[in-house]
N, C-alpha and C. Protein backbone atom coordinates (compact mmCIF):
# COMPACT_ATOMS: atom_id res chain seq x y z
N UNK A 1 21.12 -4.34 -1.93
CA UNK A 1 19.95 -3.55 -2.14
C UNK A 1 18.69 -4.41 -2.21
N UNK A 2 19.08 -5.63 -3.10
CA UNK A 2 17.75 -5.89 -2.70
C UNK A 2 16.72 -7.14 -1.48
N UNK A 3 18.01 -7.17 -0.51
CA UNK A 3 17.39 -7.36 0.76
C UNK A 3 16.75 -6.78 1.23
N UNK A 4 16.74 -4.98 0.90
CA UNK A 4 16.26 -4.15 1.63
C UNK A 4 14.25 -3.61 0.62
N UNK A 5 14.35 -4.70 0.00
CA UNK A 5 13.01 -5.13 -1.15
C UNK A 5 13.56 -3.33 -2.52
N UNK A 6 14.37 -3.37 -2.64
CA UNK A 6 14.98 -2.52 -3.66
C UNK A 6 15.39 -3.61 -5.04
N UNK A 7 14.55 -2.91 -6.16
CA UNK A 7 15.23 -4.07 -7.06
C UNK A 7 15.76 -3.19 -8.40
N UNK A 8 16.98 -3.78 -8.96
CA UNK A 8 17.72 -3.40 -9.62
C UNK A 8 17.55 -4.17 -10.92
N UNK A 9 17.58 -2.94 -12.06
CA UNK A 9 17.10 -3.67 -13.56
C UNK A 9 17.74 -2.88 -14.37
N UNK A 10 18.79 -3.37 -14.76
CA UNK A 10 19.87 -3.17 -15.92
C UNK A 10 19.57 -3.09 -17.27
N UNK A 11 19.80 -2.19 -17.88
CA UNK A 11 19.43 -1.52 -19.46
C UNK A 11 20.62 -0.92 -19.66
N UNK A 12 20.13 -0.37 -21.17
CA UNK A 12 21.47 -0.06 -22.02
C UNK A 12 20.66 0.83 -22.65
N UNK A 13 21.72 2.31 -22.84
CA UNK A 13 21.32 3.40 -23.57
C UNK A 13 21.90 3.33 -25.00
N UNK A 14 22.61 2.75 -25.31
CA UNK A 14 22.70 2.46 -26.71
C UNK A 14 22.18 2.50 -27.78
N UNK A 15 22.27 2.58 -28.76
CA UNK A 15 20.93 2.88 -30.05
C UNK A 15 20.95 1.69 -30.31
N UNK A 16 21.49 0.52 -30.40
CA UNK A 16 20.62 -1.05 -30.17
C UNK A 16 21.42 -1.78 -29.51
N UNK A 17 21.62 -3.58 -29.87
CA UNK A 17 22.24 -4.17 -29.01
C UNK A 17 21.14 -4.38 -27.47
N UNK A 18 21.79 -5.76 -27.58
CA UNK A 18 21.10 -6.25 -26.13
C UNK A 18 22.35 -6.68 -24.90
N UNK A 19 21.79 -6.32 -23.83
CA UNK A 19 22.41 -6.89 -22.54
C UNK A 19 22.74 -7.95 -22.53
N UNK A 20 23.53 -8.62 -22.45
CA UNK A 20 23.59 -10.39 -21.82
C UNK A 20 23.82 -10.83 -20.14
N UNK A 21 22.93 -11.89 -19.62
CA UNK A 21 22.97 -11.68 -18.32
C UNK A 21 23.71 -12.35 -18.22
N UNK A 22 24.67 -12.25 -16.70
CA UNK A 22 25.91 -12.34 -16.12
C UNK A 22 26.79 -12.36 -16.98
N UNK A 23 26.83 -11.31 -18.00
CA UNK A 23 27.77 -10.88 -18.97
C UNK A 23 28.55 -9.62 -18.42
N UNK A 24 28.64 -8.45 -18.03
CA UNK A 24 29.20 -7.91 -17.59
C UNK A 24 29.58 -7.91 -16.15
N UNK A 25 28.45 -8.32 -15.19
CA UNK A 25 28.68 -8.52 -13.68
C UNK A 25 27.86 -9.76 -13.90
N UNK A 26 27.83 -10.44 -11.93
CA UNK A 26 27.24 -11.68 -12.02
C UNK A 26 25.76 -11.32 -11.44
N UNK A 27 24.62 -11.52 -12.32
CA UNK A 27 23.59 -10.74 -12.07
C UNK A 27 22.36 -11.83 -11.19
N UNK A 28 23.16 -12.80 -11.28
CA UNK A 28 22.37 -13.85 -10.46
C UNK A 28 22.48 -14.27 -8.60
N UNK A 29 23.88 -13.43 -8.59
CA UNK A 29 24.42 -13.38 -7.30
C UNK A 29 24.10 -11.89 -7.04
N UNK A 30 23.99 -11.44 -7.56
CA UNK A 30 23.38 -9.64 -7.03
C UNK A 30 21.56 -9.89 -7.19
N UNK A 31 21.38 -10.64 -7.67
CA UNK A 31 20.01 -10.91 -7.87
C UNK A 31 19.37 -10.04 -8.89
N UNK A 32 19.92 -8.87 -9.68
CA UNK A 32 19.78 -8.50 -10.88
C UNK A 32 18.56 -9.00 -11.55
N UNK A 33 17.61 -7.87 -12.47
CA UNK A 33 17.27 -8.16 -13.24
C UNK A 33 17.66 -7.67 -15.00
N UNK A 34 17.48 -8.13 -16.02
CA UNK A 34 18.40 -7.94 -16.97
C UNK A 34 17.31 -7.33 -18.18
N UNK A 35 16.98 -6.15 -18.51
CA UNK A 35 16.05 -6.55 -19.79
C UNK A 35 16.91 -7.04 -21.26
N UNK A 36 16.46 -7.44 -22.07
CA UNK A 36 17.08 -7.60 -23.48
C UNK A 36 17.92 -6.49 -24.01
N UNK A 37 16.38 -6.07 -24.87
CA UNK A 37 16.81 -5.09 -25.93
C UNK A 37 15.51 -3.66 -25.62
N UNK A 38 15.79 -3.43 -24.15
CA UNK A 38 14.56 -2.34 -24.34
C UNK A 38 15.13 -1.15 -23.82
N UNK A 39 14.74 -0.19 -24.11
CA UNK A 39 15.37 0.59 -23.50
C UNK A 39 14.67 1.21 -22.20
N UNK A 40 15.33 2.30 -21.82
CA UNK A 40 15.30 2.85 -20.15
C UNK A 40 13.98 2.90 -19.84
N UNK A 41 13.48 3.58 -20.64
CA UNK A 41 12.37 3.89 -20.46
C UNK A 41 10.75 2.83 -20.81
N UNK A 42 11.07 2.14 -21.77
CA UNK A 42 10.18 0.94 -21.85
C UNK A 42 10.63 0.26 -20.66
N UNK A 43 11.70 -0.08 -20.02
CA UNK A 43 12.71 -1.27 -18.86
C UNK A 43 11.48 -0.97 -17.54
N UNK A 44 11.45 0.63 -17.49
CA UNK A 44 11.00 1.28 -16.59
C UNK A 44 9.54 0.95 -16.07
N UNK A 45 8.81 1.37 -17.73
CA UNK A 45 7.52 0.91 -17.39
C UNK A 45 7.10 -0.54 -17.27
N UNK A 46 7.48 -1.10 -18.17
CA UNK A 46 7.62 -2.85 -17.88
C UNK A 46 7.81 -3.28 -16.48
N UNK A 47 8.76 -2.85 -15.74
CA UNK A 47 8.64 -3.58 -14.38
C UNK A 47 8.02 -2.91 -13.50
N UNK A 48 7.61 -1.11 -13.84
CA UNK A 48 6.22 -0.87 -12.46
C UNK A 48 5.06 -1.94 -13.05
N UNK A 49 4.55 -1.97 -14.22
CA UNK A 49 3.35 -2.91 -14.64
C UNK A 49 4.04 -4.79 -13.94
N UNK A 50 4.90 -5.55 -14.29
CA UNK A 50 5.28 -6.70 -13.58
C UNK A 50 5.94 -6.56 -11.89
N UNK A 51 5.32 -5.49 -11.41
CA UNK A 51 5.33 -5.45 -9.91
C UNK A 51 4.47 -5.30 -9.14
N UNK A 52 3.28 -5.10 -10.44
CA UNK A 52 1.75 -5.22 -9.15
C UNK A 52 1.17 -6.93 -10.02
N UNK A 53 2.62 -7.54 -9.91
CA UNK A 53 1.55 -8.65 -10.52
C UNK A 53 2.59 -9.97 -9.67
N UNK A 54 4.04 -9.38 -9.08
CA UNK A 54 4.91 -9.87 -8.66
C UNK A 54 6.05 -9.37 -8.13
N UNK A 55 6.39 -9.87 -7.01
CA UNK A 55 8.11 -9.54 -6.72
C UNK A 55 9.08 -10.50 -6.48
N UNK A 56 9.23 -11.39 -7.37
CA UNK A 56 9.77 -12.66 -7.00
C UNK A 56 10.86 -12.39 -8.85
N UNK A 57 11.73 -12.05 -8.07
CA UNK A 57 13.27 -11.41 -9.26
C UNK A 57 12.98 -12.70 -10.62
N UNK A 58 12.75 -14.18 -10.22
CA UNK A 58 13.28 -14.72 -11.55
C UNK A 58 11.76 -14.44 -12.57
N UNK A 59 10.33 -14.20 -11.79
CA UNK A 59 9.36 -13.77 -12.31
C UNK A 59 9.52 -13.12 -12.98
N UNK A 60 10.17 -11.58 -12.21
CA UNK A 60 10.46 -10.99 -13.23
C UNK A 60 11.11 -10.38 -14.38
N UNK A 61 12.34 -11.48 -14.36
CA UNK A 61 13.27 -11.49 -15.68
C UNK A 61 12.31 -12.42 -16.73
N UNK A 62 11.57 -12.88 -16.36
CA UNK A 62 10.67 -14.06 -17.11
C UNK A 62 10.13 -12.70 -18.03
N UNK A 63 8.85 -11.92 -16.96
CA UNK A 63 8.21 -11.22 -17.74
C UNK A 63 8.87 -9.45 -18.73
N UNK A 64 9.92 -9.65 -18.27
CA UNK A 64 10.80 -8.61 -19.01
C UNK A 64 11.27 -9.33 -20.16
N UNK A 65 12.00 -10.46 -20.17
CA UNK A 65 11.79 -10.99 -21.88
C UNK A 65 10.98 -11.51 -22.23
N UNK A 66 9.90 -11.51 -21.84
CA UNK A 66 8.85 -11.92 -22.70
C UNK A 66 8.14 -10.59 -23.54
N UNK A 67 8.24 -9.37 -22.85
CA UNK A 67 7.45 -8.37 -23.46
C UNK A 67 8.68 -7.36 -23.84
């Protein structure tokens, strides 16, 4: 998917708990992005706002744990 400039960003509906990357799949070979501890909907808006600023995947695992 994301050859085709489709990018994929993994969250958790859970009432807490964080993701760990290449903890469940290998998210570095799918090119995956991973948020922490946010949920769907913060995950969501966080990367339309870090996609008019970038599309370069490790950018934006940078700026998903940072905010």
């Amino acid at each position: 998917m994301r050859a085709k400039g489709v990018f994929v960003v993994r969250t958790t509906r859970t009432g807490s708990g964080a993701l760990v990357r290449n903890g469940e799949t290998n998210d570095d070979k799918n090119d995956y992005v991973v948020v922490d501890d946010q949920n769907p909907a913060k995950a969501r808006i966080l990367t339309a706002l870090a996609l008019t600023k970038t599309t370069d995947t490790k950018e934006l695992q940078r700026l998903l744990w940072k905010y």
